[in-house]
C-alpha atoms as a PDB file:
ATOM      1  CA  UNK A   1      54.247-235.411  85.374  1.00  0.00           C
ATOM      2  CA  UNK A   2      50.810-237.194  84.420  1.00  0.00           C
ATOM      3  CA  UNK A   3      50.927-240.759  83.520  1.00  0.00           C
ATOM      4  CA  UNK A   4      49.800-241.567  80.128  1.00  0.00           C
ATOM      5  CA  UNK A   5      46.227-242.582  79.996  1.00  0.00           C
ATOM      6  CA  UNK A   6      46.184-246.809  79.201  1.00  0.00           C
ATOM      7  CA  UNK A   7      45.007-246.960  75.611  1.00  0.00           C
ATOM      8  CA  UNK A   8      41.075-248.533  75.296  1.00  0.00           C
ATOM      9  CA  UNK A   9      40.637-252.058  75.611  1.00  0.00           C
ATOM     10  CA  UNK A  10      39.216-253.312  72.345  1.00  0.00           C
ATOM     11  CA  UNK A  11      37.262-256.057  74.027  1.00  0.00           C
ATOM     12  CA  UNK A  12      35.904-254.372  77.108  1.00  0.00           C
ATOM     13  CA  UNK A  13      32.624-254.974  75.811  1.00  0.00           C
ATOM     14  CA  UNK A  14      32.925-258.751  75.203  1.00  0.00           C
ATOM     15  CA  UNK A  15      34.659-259.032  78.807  1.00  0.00           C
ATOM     16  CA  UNK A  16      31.459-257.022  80.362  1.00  0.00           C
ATOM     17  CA  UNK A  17      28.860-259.351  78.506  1.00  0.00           C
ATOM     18  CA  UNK A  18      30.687-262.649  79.192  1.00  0.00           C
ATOM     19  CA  UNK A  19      30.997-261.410  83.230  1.00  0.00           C
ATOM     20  CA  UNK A  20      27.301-260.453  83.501  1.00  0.00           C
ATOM     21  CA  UNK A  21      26.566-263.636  81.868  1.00  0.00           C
ATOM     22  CA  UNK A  22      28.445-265.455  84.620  1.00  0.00           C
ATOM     23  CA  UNK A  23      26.585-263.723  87.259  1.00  0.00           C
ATOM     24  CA  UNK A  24      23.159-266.185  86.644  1.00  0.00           C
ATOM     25  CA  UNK A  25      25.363-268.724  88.373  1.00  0.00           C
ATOM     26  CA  UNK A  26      25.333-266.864  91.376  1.00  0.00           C
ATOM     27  CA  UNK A  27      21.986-267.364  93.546  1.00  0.00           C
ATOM     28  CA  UNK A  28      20.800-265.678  97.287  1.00  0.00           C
ATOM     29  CA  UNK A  29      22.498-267.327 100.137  1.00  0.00           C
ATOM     30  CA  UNK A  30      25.779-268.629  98.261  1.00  0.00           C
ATOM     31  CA  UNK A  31      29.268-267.652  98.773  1.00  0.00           C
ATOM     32  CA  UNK A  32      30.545-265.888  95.638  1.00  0.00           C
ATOM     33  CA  UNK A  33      34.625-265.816  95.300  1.00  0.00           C
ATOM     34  CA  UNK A  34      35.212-262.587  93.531  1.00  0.00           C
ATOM     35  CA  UNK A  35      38.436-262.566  90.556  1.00  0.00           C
ATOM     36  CA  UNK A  36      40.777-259.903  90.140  1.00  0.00           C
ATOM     37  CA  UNK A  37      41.352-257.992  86.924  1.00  0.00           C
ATOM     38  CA  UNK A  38      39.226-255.796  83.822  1.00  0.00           C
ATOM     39  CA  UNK A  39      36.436-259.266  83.579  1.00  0.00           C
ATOM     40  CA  UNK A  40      36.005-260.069  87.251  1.00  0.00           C
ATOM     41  CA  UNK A  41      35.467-256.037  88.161  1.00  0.00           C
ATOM     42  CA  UNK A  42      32.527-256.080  85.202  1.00  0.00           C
ATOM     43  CA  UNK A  43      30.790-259.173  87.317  1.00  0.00           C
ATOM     44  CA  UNK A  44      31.431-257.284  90.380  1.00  0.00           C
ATOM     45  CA  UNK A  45      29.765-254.458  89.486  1.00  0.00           C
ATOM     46  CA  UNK A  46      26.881-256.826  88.314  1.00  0.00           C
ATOM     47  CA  UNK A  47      26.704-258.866  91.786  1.00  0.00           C
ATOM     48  CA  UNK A  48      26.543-255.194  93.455  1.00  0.00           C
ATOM     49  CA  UNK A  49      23.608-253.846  91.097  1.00  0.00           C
ATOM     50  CA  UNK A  50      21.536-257.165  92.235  1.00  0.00           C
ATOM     51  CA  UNK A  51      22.148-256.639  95.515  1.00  0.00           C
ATOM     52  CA  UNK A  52      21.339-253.309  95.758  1.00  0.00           C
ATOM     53  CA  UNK A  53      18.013-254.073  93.480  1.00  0.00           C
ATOM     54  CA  UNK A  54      17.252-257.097  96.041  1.00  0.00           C
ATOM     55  CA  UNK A  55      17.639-259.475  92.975  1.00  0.00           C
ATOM     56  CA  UNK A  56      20.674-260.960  95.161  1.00  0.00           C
ATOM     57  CA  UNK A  57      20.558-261.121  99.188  1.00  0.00           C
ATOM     58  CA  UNK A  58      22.200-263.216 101.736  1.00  0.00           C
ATOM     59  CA  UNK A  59      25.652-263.858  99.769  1.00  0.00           C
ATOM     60  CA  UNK A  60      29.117-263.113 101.506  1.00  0.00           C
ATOM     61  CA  UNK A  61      31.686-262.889  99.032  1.00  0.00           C
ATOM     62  CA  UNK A  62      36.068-263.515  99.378  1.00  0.00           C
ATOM     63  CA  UNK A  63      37.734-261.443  97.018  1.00  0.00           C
ATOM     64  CA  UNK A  64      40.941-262.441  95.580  1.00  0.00           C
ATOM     65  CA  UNK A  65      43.245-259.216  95.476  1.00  0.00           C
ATOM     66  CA  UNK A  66      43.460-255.790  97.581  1.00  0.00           C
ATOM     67  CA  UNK A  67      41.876-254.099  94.783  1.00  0.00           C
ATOM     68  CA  UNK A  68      38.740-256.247  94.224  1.00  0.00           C
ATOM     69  CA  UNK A  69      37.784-255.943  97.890  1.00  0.00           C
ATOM     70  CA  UNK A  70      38.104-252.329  97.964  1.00  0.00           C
ATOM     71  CA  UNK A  71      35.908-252.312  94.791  1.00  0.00           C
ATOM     72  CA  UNK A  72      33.861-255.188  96.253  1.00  0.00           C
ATOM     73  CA  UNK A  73      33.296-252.750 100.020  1.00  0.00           C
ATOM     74  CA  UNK A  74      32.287-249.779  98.016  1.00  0.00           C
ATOM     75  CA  UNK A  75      29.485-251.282  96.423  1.00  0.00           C
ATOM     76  CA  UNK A  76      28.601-252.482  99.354  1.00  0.00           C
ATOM     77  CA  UNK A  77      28.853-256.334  98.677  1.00  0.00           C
ATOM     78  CA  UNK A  78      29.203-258.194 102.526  1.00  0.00           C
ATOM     79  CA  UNK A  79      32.430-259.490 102.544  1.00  0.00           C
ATOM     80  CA  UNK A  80      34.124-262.939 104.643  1.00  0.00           C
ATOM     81  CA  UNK A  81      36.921-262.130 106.697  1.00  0.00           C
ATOM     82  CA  UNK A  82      40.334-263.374 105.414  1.00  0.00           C
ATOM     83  CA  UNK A  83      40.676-266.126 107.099  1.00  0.00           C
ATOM     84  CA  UNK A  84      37.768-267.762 104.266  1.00  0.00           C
ATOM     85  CA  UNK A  85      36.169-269.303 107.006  1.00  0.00           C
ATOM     86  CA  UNK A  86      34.175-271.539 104.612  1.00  0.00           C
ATOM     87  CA  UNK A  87      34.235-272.816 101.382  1.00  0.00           C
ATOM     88  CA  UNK A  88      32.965-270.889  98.107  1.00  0.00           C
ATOM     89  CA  UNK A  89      30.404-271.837  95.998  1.00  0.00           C
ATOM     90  CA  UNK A  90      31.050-270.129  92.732  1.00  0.00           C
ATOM     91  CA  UNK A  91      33.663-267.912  92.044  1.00  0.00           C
ATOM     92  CA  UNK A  92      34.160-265.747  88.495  1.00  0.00           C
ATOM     93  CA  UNK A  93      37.352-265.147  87.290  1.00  0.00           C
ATOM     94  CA  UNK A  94      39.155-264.192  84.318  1.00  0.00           C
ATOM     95  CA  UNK A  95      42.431-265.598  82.735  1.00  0.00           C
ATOM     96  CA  UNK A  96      45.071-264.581  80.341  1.00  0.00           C
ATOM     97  CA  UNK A  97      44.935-268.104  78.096  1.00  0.00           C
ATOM     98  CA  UNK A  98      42.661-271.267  78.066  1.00  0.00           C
ATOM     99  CA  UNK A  99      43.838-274.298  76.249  1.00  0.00           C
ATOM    100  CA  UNK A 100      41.491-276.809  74.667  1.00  0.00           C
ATOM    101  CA  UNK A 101      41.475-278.863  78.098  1.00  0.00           C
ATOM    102  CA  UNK A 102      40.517-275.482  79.985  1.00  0.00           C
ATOM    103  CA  UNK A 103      43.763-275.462  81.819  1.00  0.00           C
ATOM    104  CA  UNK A 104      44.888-272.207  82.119  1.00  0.00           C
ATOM    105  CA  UNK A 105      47.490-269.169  82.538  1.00  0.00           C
ATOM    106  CA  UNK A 106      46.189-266.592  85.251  1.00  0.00           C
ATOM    107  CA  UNK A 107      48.622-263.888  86.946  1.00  0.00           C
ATOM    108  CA  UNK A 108      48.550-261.252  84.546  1.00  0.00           C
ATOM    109  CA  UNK A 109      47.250-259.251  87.350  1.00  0.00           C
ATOM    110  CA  UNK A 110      49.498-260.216  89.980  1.00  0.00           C
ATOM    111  CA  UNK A 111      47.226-262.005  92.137  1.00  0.00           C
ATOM    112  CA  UNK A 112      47.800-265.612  91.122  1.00  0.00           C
ATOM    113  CA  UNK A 113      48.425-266.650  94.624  1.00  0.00           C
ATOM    114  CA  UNK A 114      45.349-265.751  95.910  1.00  0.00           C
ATOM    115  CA  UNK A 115      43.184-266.464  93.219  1.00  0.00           C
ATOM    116  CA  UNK A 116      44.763-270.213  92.955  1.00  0.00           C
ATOM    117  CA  UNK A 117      43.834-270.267  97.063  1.00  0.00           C
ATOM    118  CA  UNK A 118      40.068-268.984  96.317  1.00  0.00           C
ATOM    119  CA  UNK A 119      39.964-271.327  93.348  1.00  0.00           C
ATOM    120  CA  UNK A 120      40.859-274.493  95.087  1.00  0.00           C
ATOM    121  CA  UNK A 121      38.483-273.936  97.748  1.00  0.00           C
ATOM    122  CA  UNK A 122      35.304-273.099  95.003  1.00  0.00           C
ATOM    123  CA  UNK A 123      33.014-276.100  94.258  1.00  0.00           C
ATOM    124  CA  UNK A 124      32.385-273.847  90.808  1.00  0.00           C
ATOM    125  CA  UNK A 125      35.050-271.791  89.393  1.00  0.00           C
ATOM    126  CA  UNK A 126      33.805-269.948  86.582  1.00  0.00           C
ATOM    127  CA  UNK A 127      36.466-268.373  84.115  1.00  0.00           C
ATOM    128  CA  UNK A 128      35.624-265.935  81.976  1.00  0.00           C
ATOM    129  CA  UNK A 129      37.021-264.391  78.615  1.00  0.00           C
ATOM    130  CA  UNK A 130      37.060-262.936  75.300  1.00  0.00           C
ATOM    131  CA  UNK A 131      37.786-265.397  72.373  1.00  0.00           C
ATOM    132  CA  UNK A 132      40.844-263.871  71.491  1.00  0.00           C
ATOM    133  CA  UNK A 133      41.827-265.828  75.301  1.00  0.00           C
ATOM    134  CA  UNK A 134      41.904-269.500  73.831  1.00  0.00           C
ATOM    135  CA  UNK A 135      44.639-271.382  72.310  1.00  0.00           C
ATOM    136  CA  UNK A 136      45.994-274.155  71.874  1.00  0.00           C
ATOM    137  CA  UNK A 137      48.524-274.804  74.130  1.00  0.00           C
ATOM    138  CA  UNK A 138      49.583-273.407  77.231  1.00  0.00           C
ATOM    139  CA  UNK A 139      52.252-270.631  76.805  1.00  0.00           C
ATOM    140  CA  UNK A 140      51.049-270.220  72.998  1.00  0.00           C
ATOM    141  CA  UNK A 141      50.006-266.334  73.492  1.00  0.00           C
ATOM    142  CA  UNK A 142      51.279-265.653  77.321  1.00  0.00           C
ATOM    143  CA  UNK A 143      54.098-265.885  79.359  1.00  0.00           C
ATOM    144  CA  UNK A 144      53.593-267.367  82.563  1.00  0.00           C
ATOM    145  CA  UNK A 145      53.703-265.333  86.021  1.00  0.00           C
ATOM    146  CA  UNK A 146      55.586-266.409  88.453  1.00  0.00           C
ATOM    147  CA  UNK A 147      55.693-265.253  92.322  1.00  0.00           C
ATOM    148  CA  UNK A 148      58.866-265.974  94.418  1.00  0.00           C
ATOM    149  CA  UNK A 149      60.339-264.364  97.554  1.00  0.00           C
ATOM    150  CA  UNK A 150      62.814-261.293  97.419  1.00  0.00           C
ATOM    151  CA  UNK A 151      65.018-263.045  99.639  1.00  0.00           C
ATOM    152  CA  UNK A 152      67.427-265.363  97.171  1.00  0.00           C
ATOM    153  CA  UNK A 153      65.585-264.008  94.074  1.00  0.00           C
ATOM    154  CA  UNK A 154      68.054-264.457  91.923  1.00  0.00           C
ATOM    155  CA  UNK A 155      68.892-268.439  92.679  1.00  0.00           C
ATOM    156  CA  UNK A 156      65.054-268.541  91.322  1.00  0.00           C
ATOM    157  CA  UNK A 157      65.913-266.915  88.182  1.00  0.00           C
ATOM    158  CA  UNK A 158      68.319-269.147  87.745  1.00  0.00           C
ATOM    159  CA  UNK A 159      66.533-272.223  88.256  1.00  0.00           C
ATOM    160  CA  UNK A 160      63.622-271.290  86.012  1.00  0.00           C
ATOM    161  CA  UNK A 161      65.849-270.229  82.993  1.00  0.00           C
ATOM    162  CA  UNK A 162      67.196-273.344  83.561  1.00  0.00           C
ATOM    163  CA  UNK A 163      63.917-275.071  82.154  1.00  0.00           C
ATOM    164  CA  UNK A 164      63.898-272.772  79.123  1.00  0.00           C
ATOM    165  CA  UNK A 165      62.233-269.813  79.929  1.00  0.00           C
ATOM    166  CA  UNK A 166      63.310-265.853  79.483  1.00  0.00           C
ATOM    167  CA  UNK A 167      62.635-264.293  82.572  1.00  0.00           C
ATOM    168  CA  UNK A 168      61.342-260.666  83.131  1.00  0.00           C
ATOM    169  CA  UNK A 169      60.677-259.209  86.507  1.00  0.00           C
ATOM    170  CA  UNK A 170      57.777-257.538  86.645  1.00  0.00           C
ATOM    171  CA  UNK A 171      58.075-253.223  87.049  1.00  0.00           C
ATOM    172  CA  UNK A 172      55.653-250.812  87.143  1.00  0.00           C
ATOM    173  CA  UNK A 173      55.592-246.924  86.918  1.00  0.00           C
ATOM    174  CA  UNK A 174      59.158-245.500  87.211  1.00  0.00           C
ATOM    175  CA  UNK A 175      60.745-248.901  86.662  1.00  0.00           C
ATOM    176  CA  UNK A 176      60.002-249.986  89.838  1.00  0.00           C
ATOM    177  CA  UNK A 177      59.528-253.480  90.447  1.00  0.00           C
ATOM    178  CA  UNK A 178      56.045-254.687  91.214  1.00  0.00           C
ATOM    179  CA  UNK A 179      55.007-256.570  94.453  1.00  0.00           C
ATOM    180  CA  UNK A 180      52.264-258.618  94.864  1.00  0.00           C
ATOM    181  CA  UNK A 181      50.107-258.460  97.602  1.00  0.00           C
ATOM    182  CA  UNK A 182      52.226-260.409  99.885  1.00  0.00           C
ATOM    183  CA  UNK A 183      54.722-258.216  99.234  1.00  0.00           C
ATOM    184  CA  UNK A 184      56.477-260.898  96.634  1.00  0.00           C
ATOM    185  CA  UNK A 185      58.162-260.299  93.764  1.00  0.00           C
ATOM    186  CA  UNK A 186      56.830-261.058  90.614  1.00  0.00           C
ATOM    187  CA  UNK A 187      58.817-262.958  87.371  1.00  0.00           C
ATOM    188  CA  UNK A 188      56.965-263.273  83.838  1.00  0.00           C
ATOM    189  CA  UNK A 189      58.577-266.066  82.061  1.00  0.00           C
ATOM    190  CA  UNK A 190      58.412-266.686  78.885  1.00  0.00           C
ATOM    191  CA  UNK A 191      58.949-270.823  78.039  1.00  0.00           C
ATOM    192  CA  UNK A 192      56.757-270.891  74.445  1.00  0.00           C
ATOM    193  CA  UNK A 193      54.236-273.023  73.640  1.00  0.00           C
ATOM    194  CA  UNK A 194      54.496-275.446  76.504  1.00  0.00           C
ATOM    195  CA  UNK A 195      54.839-279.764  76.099  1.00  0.00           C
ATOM    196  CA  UNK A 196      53.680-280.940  79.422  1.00  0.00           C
ATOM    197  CA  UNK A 197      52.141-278.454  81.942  1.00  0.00           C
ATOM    198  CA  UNK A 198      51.635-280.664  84.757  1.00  0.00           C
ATOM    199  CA  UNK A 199      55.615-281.699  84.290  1.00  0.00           C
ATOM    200  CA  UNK A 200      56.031-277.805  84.915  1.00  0.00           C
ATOM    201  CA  UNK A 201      53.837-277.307  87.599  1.00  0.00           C
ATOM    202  CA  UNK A 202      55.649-279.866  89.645  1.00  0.00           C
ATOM    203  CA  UNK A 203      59.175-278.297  88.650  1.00  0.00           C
ATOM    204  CA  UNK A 204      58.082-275.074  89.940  1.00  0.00           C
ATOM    205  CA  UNK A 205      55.962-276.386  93.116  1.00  0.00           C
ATOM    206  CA  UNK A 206      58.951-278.304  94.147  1.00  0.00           C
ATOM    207  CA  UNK A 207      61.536-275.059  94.168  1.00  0.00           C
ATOM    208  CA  UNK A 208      61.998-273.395  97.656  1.00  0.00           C
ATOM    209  CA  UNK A 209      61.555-269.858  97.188  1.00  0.00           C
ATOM    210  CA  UNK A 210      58.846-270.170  94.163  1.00  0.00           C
ATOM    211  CA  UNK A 211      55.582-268.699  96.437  1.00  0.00           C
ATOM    212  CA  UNK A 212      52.922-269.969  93.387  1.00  0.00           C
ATOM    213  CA  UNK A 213      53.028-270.018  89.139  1.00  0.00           C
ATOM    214  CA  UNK A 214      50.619-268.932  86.939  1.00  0.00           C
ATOM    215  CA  UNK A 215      49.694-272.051  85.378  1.00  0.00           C
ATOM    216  CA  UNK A 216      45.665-273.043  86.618  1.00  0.00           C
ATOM    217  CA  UNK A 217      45.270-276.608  86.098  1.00  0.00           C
ATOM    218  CA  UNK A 218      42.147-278.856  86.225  1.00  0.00           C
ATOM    219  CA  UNK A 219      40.588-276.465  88.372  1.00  0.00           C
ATOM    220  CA  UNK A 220      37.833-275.372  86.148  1.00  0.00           C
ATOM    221  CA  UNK A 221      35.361-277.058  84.308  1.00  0.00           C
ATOM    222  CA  UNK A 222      33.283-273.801  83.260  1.00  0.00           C
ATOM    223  CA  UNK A 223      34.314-271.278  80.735  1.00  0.00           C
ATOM    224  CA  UNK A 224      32.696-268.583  79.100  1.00  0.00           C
ATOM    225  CA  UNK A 225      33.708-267.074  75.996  1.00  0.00           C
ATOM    226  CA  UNK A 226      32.343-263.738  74.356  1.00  0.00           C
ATOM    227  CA  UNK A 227      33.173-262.789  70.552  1.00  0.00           C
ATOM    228  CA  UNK A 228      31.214-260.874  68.237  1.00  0.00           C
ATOM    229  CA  UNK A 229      28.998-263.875  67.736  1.00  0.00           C
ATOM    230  CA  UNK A 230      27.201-264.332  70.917  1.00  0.00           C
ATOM    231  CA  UNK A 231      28.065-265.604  74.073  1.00  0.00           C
ATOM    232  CA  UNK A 232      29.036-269.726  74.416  1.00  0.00           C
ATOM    233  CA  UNK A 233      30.107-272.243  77.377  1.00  0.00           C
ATOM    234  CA  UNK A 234      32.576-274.426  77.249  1.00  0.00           C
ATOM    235  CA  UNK A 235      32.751-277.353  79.587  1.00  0.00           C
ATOM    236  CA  UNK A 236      35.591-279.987  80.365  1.00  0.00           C
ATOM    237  CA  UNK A 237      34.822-283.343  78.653  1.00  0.00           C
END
């Protein structure tokens, strides 16, 4: 039985201008860190079209999931090995919420292990998104993602339900339940709008068994947001 096409995105568009956008920080010679999901595959595609035109040379780029490598290869974009044998020096990525301090909420792609690895070692991470992206506090319009190991899943459930969140594992076609690539299981957990991230972040770094959560903070100080008004930057103060 076919699978349901996935219904239009209403802001492809203002993804695809805000990722090209991002691509000016990229120059010949630098290594580019390359996000995972709809926005970073629009500034892939750019960074392969300047390549190919000899706009771009000399970059190696790190990609951040299975799937932007493979996309990354086929255009032909010269790829590290992944070991990241050096630092990056810009990396574009998306997110799934920004607060007004440009922390953020990534994972909705399942690659919020990697990409937190990638962005730690960038000396610019870029994040780009769509207006409809910023709020005003963390957990306000998304859930956050969190990765933990099959083995003992459920003592994890436990423990993060214990800090006020409703926890859904994550399942894709046929109900089955969708791995990362690690091969880790993946939790989306709903806490609200949320009173102390950091607090959080500690909670869920300190747990045995919790591989890495969604929540992205202080490592940006770039954003880019697209709307049907133009294109803006928004920087941390």
């Amino acid at each position: 039985m076919n699978t349901p096409a996935a219904p239009p995105d209403p802001h492809a568009s203002l993804k695809q201008q805000a990722a090209e956008y991002a691509v000016r920080y990229i120059e010949s010679g630098m290594t580019v860190g390359l996000g995972t999901g709809s926005t970073a595959m629009f500034a892939i595609r750019r960074i392969g079209a300047l390549l190919k035109s000899g706009e771009l040379k000399d970059i190696g780029a790190f990609a951040t999931s299975r799937a932007s490598w493979d996309a990354a290869v086929e255009l032909d974009i010269p790829m590290l090995t992944e070991d990241l044998p050096q630092n990056v020096d810009v990396t574009i990525d998306g997110a799934d919420e920004v607060d007004q301090q440009l922390n953020l909420i990534k994972g909705g792609g399942g690659a919020l292990l990697r990409e937190k690895l990638v962005a730690q070692a960038t000396a610019r991470e870029i994040i780009v998104v769509d207006e409809s992206k910023l709020s005003p506090r963390l957990g306000t319009l998304h859930v956050v993602p969190i990765e933990v190991l099959p083995f003992g899943w459920r003592s994890q459930l436990r423990f993060i339900e214990s800090l006020g969140a409703r926890c859904v594992i994550r399942r894709v076609a046929a109900g089955r339940q969708c791995l990362t690539d690690q091969g880790n299981m993946l939790m989306d957990c709903d806490f609200g709008p949320i009173a102390d991230a950091a607090k959080l972040a500690r909670e869920l770094e300190g747990r045995a068994g919790i591989v890495e959560h969604g929540l992205f903070l202080g490592l940006t100080n770039t954003v880019i947001v697209a709307s049907a008004s133009g294109i803006r930057e928004l920087r941390r103060k």
